[in-house]
C-alpha atoms as a PDB file:
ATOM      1  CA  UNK A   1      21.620 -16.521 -17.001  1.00  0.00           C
ATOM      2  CA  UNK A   2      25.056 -17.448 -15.331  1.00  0.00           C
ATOM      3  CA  UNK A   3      26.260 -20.148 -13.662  1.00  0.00           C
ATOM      4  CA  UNK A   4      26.396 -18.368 -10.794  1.00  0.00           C
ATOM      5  CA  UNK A   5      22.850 -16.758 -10.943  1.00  0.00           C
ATOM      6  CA  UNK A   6      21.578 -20.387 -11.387  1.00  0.00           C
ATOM      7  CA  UNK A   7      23.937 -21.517  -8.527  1.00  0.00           C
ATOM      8  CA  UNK A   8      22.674 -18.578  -6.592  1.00  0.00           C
ATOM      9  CA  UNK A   9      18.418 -19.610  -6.790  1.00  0.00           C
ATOM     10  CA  UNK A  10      18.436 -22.309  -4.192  1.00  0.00           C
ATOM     11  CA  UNK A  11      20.060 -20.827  -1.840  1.00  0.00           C
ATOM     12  CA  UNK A  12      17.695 -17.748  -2.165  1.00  0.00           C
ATOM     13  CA  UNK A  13      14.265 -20.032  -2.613  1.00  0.00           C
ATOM     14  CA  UNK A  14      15.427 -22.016   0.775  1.00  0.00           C
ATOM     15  CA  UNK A  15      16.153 -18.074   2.391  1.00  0.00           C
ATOM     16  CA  UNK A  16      12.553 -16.659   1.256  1.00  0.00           C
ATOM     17  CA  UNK A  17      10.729 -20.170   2.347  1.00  0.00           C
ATOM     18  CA  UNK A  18      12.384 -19.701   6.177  1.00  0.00           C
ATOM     19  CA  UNK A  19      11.741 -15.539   6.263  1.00  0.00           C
ATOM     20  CA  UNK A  20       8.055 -16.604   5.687  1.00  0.00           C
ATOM     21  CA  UNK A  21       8.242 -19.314   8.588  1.00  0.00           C
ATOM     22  CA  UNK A  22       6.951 -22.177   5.742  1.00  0.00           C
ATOM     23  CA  UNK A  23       7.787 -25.893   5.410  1.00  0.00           C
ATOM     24  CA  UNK A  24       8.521 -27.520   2.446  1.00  0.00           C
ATOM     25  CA  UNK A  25       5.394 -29.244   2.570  1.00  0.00           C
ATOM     26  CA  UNK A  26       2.885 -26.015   3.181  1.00  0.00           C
ATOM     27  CA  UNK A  27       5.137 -24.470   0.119  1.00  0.00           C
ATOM     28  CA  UNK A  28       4.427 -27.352  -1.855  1.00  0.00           C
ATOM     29  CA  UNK A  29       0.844 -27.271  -0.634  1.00  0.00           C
ATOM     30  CA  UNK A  30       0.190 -23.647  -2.132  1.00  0.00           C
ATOM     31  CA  UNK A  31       2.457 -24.370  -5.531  1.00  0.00           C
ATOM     32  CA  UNK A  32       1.193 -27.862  -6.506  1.00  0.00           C
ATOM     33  CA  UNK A  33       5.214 -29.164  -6.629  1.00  0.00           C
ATOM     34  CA  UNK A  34       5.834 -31.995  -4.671  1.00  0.00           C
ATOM     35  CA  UNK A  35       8.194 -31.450  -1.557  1.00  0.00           C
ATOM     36  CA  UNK A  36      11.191 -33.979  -2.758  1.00  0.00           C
ATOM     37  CA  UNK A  37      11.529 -31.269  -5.671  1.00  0.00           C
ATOM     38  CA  UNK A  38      11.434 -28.153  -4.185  1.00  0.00           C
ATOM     39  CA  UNK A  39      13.834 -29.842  -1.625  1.00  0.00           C
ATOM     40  CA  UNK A  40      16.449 -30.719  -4.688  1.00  0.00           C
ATOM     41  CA  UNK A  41      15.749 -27.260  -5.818  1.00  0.00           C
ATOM     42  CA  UNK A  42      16.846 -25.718  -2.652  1.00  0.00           C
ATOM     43  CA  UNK A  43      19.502 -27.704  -2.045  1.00  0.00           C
ATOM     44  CA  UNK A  44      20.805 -27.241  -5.678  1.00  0.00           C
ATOM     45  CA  UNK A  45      20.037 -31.264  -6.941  1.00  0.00           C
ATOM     46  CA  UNK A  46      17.431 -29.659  -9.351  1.00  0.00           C
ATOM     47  CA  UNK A  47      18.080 -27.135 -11.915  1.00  0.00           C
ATOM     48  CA  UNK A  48      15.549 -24.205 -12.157  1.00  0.00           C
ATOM     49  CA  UNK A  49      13.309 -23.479 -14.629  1.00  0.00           C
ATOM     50  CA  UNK A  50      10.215 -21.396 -15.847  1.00  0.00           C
ATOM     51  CA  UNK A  51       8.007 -24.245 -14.908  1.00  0.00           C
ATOM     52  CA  UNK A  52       8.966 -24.593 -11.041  1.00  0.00           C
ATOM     53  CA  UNK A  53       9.510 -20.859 -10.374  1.00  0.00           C
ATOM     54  CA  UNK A  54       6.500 -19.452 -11.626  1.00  0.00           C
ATOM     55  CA  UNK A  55       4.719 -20.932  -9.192  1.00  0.00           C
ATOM     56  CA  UNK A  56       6.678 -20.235  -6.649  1.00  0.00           C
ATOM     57  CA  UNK A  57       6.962 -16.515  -7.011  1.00  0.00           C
ATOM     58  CA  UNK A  58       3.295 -16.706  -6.989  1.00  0.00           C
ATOM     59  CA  UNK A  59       2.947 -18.171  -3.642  1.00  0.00           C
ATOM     60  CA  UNK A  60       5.739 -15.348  -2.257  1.00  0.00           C
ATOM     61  CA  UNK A  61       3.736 -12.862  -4.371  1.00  0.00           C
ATOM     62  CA  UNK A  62       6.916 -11.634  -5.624  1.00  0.00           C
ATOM     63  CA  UNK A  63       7.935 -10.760  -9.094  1.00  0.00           C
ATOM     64  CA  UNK A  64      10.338 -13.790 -11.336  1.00  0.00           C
ATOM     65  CA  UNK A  65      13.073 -11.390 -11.448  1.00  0.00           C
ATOM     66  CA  UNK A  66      13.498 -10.940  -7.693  1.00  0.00           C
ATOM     67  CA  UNK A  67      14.275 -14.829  -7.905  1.00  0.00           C
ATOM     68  CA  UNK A  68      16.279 -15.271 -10.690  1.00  0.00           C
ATOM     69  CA  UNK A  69      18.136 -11.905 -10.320  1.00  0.00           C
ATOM     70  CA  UNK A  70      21.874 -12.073  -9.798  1.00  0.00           C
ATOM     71  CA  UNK A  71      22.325  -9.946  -6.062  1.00  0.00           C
ATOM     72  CA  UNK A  72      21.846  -6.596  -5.867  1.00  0.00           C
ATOM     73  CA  UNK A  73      25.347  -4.195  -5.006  1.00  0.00           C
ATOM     74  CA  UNK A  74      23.595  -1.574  -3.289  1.00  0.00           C
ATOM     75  CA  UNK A  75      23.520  -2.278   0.395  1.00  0.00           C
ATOM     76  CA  UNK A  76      20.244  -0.193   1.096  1.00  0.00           C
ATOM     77  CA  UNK A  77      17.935  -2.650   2.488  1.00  0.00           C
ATOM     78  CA  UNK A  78      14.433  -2.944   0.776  1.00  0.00           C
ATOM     79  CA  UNK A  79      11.971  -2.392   3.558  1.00  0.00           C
ATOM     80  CA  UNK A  80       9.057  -4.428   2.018  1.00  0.00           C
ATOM     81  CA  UNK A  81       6.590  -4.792   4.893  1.00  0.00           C
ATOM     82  CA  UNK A  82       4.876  -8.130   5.785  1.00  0.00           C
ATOM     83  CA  UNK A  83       1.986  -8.064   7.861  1.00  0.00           C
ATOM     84  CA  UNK A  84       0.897 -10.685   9.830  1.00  0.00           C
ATOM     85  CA  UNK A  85      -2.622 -10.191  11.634  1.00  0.00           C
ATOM     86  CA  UNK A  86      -1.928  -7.151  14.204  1.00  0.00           C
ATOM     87  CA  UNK A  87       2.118  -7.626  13.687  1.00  0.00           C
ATOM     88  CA  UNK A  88       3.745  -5.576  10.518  1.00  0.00           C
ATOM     89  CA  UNK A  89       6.898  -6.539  10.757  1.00  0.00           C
ATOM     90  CA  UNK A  90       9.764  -4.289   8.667  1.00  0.00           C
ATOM     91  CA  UNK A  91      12.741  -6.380   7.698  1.00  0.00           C
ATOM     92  CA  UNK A  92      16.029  -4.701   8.882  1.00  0.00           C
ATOM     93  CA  UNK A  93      18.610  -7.626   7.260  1.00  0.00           C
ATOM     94  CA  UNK A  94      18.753  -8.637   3.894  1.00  0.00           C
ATOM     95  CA  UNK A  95      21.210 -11.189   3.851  1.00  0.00           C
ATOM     96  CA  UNK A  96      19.874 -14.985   4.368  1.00  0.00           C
ATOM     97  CA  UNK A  97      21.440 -16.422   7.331  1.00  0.00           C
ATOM     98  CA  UNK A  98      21.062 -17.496  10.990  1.00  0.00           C
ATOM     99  CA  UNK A  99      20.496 -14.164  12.266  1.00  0.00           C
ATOM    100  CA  UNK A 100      17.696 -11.234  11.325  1.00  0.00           C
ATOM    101  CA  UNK A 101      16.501  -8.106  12.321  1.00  0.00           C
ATOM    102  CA  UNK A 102      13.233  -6.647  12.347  1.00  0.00           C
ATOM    103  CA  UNK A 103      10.942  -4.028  13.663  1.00  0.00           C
ATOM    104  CA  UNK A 104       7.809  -4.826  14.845  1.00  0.00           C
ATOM    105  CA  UNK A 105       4.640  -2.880  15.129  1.00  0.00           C
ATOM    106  CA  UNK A 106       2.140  -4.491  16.974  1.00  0.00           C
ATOM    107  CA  UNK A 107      -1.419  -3.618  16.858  1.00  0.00           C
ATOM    108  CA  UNK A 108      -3.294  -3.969  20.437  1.00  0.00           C
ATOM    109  CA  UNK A 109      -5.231  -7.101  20.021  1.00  0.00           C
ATOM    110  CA  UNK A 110      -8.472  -8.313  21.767  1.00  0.00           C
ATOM    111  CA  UNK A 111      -7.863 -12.463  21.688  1.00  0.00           C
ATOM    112  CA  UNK A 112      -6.103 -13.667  24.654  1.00  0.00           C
ATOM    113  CA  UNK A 113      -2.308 -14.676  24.368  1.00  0.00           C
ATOM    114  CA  UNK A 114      -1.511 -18.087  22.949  1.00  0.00           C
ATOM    115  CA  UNK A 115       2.026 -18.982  24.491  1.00  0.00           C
ATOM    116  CA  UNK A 116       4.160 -20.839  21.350  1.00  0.00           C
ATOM    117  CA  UNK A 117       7.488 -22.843  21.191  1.00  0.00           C
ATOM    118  CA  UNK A 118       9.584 -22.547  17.817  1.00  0.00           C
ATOM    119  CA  UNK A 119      13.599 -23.261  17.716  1.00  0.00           C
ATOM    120  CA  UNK A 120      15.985 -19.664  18.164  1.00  0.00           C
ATOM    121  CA  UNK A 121      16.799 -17.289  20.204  1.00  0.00           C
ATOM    122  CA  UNK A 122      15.244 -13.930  20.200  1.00  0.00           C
ATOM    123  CA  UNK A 123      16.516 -10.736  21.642  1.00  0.00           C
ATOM    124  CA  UNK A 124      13.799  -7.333  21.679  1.00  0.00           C
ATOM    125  CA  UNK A 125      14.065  -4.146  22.688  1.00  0.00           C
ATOM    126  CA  UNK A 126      11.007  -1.648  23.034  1.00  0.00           C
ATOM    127  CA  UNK A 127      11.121   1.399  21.015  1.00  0.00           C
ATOM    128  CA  UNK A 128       7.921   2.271  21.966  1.00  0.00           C
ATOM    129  CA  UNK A 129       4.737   1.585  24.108  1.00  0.00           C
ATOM    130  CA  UNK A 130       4.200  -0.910  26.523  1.00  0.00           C
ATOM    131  CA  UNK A 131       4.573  -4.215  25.823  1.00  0.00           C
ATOM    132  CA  UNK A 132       3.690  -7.765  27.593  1.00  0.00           C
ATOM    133  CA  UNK A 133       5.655 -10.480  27.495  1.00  0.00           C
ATOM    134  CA  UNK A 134       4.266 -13.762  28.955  1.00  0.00           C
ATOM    135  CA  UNK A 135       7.711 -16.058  29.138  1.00  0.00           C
ATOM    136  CA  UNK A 136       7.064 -19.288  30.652  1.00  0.00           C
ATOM    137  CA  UNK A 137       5.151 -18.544  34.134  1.00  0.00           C
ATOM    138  CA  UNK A 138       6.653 -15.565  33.778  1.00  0.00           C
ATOM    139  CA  UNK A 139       4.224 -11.965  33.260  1.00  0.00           C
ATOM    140  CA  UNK A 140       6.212  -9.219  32.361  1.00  0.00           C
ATOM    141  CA  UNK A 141       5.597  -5.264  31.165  1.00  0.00           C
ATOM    142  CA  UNK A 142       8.166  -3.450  29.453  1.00  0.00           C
ATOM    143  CA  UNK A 143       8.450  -0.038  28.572  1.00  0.00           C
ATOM    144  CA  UNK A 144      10.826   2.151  26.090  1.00  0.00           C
ATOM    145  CA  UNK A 145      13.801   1.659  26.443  1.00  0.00           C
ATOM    146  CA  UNK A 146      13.764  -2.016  27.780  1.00  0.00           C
ATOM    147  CA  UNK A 147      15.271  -4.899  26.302  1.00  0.00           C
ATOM    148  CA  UNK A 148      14.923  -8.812  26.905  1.00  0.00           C
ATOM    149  CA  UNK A 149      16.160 -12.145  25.703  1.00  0.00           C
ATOM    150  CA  UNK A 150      15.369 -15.342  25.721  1.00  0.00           C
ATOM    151  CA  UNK A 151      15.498 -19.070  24.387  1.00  0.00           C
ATOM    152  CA  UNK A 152      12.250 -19.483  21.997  1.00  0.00           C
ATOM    153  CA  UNK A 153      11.911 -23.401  23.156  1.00  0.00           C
ATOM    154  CA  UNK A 154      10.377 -21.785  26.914  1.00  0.00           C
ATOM    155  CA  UNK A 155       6.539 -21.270  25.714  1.00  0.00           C
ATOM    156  CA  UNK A 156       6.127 -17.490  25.192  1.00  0.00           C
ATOM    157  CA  UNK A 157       3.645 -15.019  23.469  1.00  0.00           C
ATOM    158  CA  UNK A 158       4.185 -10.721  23.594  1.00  0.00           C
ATOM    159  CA  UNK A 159       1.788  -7.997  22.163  1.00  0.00           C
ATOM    160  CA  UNK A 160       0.427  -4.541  23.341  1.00  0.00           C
ATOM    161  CA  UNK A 161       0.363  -3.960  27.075  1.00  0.00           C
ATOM    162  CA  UNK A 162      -2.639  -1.718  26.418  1.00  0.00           C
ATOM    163  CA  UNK A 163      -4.762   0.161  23.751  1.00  0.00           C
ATOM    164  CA  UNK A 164      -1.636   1.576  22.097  1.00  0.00           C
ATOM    165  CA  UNK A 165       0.309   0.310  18.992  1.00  0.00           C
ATOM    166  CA  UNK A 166       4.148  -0.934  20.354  1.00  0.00           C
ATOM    167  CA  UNK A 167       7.213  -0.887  18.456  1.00  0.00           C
ATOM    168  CA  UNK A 168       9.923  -2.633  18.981  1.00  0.00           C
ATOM    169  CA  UNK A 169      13.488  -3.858  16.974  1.00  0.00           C
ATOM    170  CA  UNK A 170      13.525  -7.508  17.215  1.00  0.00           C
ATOM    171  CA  UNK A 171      16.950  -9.561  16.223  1.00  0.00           C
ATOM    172  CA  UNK A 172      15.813 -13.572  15.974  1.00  0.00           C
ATOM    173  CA  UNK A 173      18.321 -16.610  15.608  1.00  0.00           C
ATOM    174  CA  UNK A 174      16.887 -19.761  14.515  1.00  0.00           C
ATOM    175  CA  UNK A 175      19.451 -21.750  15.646  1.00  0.00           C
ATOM    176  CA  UNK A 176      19.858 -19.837  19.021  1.00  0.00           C
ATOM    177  CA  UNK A 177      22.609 -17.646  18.231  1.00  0.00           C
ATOM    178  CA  UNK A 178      22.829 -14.981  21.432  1.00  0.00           C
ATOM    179  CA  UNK A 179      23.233 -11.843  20.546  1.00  0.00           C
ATOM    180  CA  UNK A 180      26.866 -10.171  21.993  1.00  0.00           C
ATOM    181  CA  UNK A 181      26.602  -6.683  23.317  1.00  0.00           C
ATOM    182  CA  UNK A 182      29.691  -4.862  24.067  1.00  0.00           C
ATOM    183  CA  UNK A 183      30.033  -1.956  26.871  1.00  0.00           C
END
């Protein structure tokens, strides 16, 4: 393995820990390493080895090589699905950073709408269905075609307007990056 490669595992561990919306400390939970070391290992204090990333692949349930593996050339994203309850969300981005891009397809579900607070900024447009989107005091139904924005901090929750599936392409900033649309 390269410098680089080695170089090249923190940064990717600390990417695949925030795509999965875990803490150190629920990661370290479900690998048995404490959190000061995966910490170092993220932030490149703590060279990798056999012993920390086995584990850790097995929490992600991905194979060693996808974290060890120098970067892929080809610029077709892999469209590995990750479902979450009624939500299967379809990664559109493949590059760690600030910004991603997803579809969603969300499953009509029958437990009432929990409104939750996170840090970003999320932009989603409705490819299709109906969808509800309870912002704040805000209730709102889009349709096809629609598209909203909005600062995650104001308490929000959206799903299936009715007994229909939705789709819709979602692009989420964790640091509440805007997106820019020209005209």
């Amino acid at each position: 393995m390269t410098a680089d490669a080695l170089a090249a595992i923190g940064p990717r561990l600390r990417a695949l820990r925030l795509e999965r919306d875990l803490t150190l400390a629920e990661l370290s939970e479900s690998t048995q390493i404490s959190v000061s070391t995966l910490s170092r290992l993220e932030g490149g204090g703590r060279k990798a080895n056999l012993e920390l990333l086995l584990p850790i692949a097995t929490a992600y349930g991905i194979p060693l090589d996808d974290l060890v593996r120098t970067p892929v050339r080809d610029p077709r994203i892999r469209q590995v699905e990750q479902c979450n309850g009624q939500r299967t969300y379809i990664p559109l981005t493949q590059q760690p950073g600030n910004l991603q891009a997803y579809k969603i397809i969300i499953e009509p579900e029958e437990c009432p709408p929990t409104q939750r607070t996170h840090e970003g900024y999320e932009w989603f447009y409705v490819l299709a269905g109906h969808v509800r989107l309870l912002l704040g005091d805000q209730d709102i139904t889009l349709t096809a075609g629609e598209a909203v924005e909005f600062d995650t901090r104001t308490p929000h929750w959206f799903g299936a307007a009715g007994s229909e599936p939705v789709e819709i392409l979602s692009l989420f900033g964790r640091q509440g990056e805007r997106v820019r649309l020209r005209t």
